[in-house]
N, C-alpha and C. Protein backbone atom coordinates (compact mmCIF):
# COMPACT_ATOMS: atom_id res chain seq x y z
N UNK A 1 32.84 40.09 -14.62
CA UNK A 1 32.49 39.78 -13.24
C UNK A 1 30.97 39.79 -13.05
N UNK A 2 30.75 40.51 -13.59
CA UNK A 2 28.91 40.98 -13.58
C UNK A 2 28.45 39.81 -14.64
N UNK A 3 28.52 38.97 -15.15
CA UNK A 3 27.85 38.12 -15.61
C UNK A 3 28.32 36.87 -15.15
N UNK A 4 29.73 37.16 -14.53
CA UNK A 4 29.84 35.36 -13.47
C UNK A 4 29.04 35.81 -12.46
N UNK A 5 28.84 36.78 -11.75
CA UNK A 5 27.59 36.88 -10.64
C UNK A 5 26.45 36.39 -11.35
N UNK A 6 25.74 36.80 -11.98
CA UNK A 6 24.35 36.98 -12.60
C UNK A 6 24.69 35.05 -13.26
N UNK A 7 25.35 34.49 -14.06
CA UNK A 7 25.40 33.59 -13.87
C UNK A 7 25.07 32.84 -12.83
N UNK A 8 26.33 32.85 -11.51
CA UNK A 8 26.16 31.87 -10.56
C UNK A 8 24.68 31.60 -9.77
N UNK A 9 24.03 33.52 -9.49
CA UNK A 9 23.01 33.15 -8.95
C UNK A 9 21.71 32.92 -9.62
N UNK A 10 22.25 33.06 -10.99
CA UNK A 10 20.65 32.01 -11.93
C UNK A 10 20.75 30.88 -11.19
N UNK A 11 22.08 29.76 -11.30
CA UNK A 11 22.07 28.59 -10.92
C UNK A 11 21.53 28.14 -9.57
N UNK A 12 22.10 28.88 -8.44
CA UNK A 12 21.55 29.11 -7.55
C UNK A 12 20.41 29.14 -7.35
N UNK A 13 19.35 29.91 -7.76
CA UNK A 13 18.16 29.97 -7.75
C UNK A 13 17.36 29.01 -7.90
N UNK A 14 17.85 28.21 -9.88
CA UNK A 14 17.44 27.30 -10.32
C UNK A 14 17.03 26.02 -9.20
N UNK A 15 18.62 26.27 -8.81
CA UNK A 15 19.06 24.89 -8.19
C UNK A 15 18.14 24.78 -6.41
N UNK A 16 17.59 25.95 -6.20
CA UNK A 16 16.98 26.19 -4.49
C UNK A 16 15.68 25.49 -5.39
N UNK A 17 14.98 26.28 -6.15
CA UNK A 17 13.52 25.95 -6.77
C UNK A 17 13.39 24.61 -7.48
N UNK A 18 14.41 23.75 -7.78
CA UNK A 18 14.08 22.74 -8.71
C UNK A 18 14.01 21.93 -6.75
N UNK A 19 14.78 22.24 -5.73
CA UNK A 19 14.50 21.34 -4.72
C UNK A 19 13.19 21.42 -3.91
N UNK A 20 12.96 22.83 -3.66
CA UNK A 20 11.51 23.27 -3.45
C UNK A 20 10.71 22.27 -4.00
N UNK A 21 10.45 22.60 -5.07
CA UNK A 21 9.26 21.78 -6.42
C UNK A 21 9.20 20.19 -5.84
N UNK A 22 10.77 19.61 -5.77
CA UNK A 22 10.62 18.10 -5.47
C UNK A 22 10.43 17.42 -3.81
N UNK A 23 10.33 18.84 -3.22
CA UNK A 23 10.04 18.42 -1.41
C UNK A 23 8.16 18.62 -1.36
N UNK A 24 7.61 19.30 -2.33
CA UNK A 24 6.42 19.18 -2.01
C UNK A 24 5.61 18.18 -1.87
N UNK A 25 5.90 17.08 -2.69
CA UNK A 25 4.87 15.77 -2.80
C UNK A 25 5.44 15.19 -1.48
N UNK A 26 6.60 15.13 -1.05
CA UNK A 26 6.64 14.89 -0.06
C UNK A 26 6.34 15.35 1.02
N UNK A 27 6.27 16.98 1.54
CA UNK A 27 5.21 17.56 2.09
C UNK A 27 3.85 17.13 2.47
N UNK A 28 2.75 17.24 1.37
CA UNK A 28 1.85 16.67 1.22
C UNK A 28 1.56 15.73 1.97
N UNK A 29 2.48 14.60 1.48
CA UNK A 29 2.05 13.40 2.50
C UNK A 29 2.36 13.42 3.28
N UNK A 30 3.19 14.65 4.03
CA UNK A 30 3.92 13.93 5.59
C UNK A 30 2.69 14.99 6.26
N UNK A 31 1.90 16.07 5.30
CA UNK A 31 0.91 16.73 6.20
C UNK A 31 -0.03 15.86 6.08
N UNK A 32 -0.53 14.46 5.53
CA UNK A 32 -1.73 13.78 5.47
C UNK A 32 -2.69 14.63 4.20
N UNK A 33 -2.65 15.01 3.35
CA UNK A 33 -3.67 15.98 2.58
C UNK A 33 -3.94 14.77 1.82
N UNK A 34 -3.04 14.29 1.17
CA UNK A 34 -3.32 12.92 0.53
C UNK A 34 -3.76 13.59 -0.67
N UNK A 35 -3.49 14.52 -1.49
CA UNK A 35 -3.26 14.68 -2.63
C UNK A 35 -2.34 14.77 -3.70
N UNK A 36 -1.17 13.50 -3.68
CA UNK A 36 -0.21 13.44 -4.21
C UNK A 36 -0.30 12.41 -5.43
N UNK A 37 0.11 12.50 -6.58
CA UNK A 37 0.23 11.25 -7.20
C UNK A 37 1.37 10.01 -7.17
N UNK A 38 0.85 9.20 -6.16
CA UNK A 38 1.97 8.00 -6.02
C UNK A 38 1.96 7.14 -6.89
N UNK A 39 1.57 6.88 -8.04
CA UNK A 39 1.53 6.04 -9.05
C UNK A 39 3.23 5.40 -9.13
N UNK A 40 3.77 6.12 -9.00
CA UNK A 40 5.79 6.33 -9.63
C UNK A 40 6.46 5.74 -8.46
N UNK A 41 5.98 6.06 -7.30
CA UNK A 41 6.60 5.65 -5.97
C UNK A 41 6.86 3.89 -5.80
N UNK A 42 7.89 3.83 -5.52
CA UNK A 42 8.22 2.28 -5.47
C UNK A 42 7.96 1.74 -4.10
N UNK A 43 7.49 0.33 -3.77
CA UNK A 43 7.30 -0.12 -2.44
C UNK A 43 7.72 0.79 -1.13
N UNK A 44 9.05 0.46 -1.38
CA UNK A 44 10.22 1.13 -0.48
C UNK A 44 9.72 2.52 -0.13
N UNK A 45 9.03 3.33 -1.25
CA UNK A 45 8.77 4.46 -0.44
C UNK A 45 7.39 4.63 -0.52
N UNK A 46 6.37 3.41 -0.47
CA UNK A 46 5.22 3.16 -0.49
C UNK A 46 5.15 2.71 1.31
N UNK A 47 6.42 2.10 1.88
CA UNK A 47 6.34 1.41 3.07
C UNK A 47 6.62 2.81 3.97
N UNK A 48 7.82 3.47 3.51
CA UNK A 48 8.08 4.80 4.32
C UNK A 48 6.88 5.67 4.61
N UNK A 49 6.00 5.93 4.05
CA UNK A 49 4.66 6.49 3.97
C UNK A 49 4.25 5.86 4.93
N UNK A 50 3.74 4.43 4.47
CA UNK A 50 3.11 3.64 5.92
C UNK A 50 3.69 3.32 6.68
N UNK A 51 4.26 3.41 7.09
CA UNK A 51 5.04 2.40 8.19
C UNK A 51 4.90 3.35 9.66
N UNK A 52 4.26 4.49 9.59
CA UNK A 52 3.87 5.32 10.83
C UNK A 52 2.38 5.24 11.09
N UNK A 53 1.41 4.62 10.47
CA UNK A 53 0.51 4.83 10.28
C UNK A 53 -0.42 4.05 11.56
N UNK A 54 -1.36 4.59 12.24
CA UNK A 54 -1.78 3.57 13.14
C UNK A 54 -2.71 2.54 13.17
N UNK A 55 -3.78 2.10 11.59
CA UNK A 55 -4.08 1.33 11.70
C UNK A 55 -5.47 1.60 12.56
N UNK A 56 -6.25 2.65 13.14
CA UNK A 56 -7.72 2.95 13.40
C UNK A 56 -9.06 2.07 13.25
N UNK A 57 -8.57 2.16 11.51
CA UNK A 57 -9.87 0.97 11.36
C UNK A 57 -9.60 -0.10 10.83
N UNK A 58 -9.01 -0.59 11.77
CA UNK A 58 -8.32 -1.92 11.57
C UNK A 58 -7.28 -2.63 11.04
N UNK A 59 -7.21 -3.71 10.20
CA UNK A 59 -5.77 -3.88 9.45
C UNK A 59 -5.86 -3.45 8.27
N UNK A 60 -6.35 -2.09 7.47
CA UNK A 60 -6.20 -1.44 6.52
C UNK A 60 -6.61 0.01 6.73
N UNK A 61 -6.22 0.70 5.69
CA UNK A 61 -6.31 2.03 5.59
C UNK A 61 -6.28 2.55 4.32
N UNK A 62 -7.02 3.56 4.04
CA UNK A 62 -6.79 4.78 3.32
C UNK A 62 -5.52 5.92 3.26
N UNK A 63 -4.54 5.63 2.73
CA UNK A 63 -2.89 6.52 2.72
C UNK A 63 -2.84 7.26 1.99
N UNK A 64 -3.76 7.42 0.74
CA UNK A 64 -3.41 8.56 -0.23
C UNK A 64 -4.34 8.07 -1.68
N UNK A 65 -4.61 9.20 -2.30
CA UNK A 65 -5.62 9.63 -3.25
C UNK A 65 -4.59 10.24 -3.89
N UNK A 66 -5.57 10.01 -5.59
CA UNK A 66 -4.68 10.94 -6.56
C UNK A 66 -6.35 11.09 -7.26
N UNK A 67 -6.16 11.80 -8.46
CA UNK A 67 -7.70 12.02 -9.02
C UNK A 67 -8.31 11.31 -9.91
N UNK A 68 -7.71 9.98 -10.10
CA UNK A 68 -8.40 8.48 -10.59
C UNK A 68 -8.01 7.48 -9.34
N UNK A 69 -7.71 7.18 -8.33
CA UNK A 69 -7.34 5.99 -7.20
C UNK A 69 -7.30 6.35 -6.49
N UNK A 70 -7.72 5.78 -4.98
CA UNK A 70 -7.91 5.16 -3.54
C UNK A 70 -6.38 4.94 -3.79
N UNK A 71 -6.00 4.72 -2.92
CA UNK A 71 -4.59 3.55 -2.25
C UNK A 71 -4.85 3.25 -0.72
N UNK A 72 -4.70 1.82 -1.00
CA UNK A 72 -4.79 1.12 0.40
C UNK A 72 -3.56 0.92 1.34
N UNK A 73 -3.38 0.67 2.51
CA UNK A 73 -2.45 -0.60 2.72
C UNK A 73 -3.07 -1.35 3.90
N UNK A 74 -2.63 -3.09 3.24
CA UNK A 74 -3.08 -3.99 4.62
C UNK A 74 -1.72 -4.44 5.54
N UNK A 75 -2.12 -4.22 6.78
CA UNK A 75 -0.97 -4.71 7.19
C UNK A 75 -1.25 -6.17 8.30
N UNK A 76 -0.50 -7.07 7.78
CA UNK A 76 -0.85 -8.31 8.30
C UNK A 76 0.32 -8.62 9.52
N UNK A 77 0.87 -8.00 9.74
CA UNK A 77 1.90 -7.83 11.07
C UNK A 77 0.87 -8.04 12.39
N UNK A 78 -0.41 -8.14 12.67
CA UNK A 78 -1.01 -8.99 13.71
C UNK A 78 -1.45 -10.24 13.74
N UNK A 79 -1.46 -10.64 12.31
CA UNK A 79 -2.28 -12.47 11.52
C UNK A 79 -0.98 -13.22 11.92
N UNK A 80 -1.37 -13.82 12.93
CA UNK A 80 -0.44 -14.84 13.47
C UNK A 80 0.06 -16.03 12.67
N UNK A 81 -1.29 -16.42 11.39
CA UNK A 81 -0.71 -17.70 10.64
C UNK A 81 -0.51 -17.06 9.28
N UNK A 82 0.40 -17.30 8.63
CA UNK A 82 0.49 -16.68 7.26
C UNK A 82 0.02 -17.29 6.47
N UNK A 83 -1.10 -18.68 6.37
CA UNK A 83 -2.26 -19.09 5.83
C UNK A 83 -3.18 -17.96 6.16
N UNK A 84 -3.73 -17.31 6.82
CA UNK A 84 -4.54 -15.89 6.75
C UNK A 84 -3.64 -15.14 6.03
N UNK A 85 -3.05 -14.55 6.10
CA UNK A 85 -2.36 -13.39 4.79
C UNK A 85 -2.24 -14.29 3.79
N UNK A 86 -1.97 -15.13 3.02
CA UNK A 86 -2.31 -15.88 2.25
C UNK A 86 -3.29 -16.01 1.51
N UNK A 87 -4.45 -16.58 2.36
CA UNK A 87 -5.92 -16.78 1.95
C UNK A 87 -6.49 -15.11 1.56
N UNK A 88 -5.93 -13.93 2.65
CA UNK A 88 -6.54 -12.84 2.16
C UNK A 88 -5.57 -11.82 0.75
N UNK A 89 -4.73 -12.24 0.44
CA UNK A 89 -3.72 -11.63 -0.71
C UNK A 89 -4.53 -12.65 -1.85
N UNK A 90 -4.63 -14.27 -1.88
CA UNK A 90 -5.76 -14.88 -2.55
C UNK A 90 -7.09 -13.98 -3.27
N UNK A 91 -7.87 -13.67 -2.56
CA UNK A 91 -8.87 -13.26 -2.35
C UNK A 91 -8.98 -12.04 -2.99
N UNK A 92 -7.85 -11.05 -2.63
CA UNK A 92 -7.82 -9.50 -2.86
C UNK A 92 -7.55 -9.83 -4.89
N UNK A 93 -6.67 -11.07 -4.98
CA UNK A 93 -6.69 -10.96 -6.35
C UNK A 93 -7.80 -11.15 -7.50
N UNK A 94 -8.67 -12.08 -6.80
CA UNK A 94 -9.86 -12.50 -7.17
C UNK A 94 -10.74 -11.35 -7.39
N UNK A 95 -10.53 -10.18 -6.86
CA UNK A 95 -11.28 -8.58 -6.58
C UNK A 95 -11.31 -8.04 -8.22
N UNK A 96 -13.34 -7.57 -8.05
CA UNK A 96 -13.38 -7.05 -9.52
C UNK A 96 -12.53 -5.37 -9.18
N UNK A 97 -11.88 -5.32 -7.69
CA UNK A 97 -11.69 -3.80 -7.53
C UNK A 97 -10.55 -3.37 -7.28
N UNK A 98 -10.01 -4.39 -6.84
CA UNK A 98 -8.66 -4.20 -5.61
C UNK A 98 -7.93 -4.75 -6.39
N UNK A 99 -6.31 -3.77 -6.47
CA UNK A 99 -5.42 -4.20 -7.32
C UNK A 99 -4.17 -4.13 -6.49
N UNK A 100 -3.35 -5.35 -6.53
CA UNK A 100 -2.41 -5.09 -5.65
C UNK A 100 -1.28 -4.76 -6.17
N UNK A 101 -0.63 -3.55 -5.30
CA UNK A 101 0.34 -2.74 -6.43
C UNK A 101 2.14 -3.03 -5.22
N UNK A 102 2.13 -3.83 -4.67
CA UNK A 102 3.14 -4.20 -4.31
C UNK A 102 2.85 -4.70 -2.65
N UNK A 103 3.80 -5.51 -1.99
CA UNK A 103 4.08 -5.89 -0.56
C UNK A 103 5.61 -5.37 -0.53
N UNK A 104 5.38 -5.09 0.84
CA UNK A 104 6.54 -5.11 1.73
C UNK A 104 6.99 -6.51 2.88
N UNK A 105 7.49 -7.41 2.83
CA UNK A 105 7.50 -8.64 3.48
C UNK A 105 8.33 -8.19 4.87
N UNK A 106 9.09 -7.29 4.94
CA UNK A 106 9.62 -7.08 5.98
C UNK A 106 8.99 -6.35 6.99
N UNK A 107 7.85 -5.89 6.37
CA UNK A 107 7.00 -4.66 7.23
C UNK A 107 5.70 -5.26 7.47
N UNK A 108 5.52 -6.37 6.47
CA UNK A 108 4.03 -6.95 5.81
C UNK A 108 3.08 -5.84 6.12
N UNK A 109 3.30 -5.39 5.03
CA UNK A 109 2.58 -4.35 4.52
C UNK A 109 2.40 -5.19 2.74
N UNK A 110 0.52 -4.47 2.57
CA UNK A 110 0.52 -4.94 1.27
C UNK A 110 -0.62 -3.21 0.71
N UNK A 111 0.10 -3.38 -0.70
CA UNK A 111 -0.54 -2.31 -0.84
C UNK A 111 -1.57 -2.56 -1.94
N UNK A 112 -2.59 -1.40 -2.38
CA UNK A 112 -3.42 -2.02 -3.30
C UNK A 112 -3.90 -0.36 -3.45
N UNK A 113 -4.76 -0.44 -5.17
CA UNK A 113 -5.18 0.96 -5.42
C UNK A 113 -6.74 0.65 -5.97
N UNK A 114 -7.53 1.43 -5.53
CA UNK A 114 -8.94 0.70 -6.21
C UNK A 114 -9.52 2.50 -6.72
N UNK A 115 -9.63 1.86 -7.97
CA UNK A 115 -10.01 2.87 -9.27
C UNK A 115 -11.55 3.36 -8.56
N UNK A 116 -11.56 5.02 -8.63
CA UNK A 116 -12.58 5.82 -8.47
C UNK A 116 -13.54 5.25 -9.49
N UNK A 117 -13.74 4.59 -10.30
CA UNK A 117 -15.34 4.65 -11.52
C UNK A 117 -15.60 3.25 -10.21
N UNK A 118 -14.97 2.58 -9.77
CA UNK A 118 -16.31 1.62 -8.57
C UNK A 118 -16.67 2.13 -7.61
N UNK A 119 -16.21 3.53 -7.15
CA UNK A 119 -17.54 4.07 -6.25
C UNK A 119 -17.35 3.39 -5.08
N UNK A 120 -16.20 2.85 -4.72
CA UNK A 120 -16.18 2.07 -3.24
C UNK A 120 -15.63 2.91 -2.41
N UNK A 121 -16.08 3.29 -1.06
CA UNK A 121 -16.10 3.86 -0.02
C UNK A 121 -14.74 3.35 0.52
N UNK A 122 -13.78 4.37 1.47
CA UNK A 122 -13.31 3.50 2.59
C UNK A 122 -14.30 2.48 3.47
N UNK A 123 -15.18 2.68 3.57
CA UNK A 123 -15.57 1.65 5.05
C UNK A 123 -16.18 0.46 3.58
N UNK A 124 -16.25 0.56 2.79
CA UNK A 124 -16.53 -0.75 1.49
C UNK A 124 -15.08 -1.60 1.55
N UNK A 125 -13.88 -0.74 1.30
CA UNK A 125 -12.66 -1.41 1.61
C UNK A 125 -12.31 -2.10 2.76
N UNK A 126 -12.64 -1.57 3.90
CA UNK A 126 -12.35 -1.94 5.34
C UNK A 126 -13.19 -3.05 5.80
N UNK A 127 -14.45 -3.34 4.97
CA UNK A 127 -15.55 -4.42 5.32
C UNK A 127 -14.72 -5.36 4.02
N UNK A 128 -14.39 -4.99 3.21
CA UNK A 128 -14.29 -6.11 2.42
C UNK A 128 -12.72 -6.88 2.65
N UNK A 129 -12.09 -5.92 4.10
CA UNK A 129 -10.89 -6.58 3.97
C UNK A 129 -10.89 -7.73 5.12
N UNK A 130 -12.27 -7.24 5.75
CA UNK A 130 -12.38 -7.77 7.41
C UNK A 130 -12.83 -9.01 6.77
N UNK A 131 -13.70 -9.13 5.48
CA UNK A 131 -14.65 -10.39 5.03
C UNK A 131 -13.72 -11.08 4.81
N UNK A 132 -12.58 -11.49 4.40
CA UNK A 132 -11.49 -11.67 3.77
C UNK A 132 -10.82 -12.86 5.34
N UNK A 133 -10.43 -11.70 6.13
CA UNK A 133 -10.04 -12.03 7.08
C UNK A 133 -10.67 -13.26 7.97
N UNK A 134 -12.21 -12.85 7.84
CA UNK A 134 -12.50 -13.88 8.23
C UNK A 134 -12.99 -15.30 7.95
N UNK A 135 -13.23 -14.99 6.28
CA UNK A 135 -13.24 -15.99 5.68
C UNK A 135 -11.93 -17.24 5.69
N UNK A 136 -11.06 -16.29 5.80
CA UNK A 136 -9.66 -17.32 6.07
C UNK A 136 -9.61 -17.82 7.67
N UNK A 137 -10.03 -17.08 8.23
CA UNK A 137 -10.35 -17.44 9.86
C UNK A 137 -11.10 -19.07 9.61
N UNK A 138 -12.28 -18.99 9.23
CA UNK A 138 -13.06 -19.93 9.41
C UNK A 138 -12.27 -21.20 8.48
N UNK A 139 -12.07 -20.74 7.17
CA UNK A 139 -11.03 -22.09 6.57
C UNK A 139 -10.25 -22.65 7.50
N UNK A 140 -9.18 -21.63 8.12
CA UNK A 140 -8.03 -22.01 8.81
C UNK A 140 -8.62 -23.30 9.98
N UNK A 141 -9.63 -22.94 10.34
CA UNK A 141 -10.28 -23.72 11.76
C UNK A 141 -11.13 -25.18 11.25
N UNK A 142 -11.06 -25.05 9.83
CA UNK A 142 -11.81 -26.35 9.05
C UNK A 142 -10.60 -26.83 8.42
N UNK A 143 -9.41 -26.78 8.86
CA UNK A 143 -8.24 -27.56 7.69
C UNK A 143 -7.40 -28.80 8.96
N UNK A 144 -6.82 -29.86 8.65
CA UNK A 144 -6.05 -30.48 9.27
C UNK A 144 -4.66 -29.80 8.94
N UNK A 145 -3.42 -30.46 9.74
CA UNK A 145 -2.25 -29.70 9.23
C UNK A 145 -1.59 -30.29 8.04
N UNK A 146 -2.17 -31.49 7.40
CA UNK A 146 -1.84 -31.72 6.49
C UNK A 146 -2.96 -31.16 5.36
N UNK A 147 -3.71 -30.65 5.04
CA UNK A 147 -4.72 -29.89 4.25
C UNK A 147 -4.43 -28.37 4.16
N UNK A 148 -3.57 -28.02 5.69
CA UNK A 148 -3.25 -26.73 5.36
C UNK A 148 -1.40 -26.59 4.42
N UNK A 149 -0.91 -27.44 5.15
CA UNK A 149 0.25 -27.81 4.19
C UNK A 149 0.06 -27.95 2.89
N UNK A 150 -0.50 -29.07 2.16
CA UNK A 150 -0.94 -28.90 1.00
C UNK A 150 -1.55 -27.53 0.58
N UNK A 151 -2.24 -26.82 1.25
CA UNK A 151 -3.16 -25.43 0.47
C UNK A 151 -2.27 -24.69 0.32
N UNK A 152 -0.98 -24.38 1.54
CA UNK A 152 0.28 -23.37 0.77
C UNK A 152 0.97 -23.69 0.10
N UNK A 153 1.20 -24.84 -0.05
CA UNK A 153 2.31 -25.29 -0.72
C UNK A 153 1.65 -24.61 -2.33
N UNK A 154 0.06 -24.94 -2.77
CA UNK A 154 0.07 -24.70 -3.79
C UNK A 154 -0.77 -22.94 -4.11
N UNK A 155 -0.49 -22.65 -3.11
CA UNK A 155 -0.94 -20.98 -2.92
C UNK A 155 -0.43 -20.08 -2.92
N UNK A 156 0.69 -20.58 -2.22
CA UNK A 156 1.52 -19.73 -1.90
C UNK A 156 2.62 -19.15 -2.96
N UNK A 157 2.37 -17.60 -3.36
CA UNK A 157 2.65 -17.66 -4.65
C UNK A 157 4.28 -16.24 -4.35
N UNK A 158 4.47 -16.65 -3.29
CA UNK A 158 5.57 -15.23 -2.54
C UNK A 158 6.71 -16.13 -2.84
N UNK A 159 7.34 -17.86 -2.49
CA UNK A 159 8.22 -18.23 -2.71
C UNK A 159 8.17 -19.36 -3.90
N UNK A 160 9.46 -19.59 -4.51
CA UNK A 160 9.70 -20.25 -5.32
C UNK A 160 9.11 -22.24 -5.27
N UNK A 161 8.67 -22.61 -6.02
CA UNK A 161 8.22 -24.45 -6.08
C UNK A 161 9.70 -25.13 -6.29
């Protein structure tokens, strides 16, 4: 009897502390400390993270740090033409910095991680997402609708040709 006790509540124990251990990273981020490693985290719970977020300085943010990466997310849920999210997902790929590590299309949310050795600031990210933005602004206002038709058709790299 004394070792099915002493048994059950090893397991017990085990089994409280192995859940402990796996609620912390989630902790973390729901306190904002932003010291978690999300590398492993899939969209889905890349979007759960953001998807409360308010967006301050503008249509991007700073969501979380690990001790080599930034992580971004842009959220294009105010860009009325999806030639701007387009032209700026374009652009972000073209980046010697910005790596895009998944979208959410239902949330349009896009996420991206930019490696600590470039030394880029949040407000470096937040200017370089606005440049972006408006660089597609000004295209958008120099295209006919047949020039912009043609530019997604061959840009647009989210649906199938």
């Amino acid at each position: 009897m004394y070792k099915f006790l002493l048994l059950f509540t090893t397991r017990i124990l085990v089994v409280f502390s192995m859940a402990f251990i796996l609620s912390i990273p989630q902790y973390v981020v729901s306190q904002g400390i932003n010291k978690v490693d999300i590398s492993s985290l899939t969209v889905i719970e890349l979007s759960e993270m953001a998807k409360s977020m308010e967006f301050i300085n503008g249509p991007s943010e700073n969501f979380a740090n690990d001790q080599t990466n930034n992580y971004y997310v842009l959220s294009t849920q105010d860009i009325e033409h999806k030639f701007v999210t387009f032209y700026i997902l374009e652009q972000s790929y073209n980046s010697d910095f910005l790596v895009n590590i998944g979208s959410s299309s239902e949330l349009e949310l896009h996420f991206f991680l930019v490696n600590k050795v470039h030394s880029k600031t949040d407000l470096d990210i937040y200017t370089e997402f606005n440049a972006y933005i408006d660089k597609a602004n000004n295209a958008l206002e120099n295209m006919n609708q047949e020039q912009l038709r043609l530019w997604e058709l061959q840009h647009n790299k989210f649906t199938a040709k």
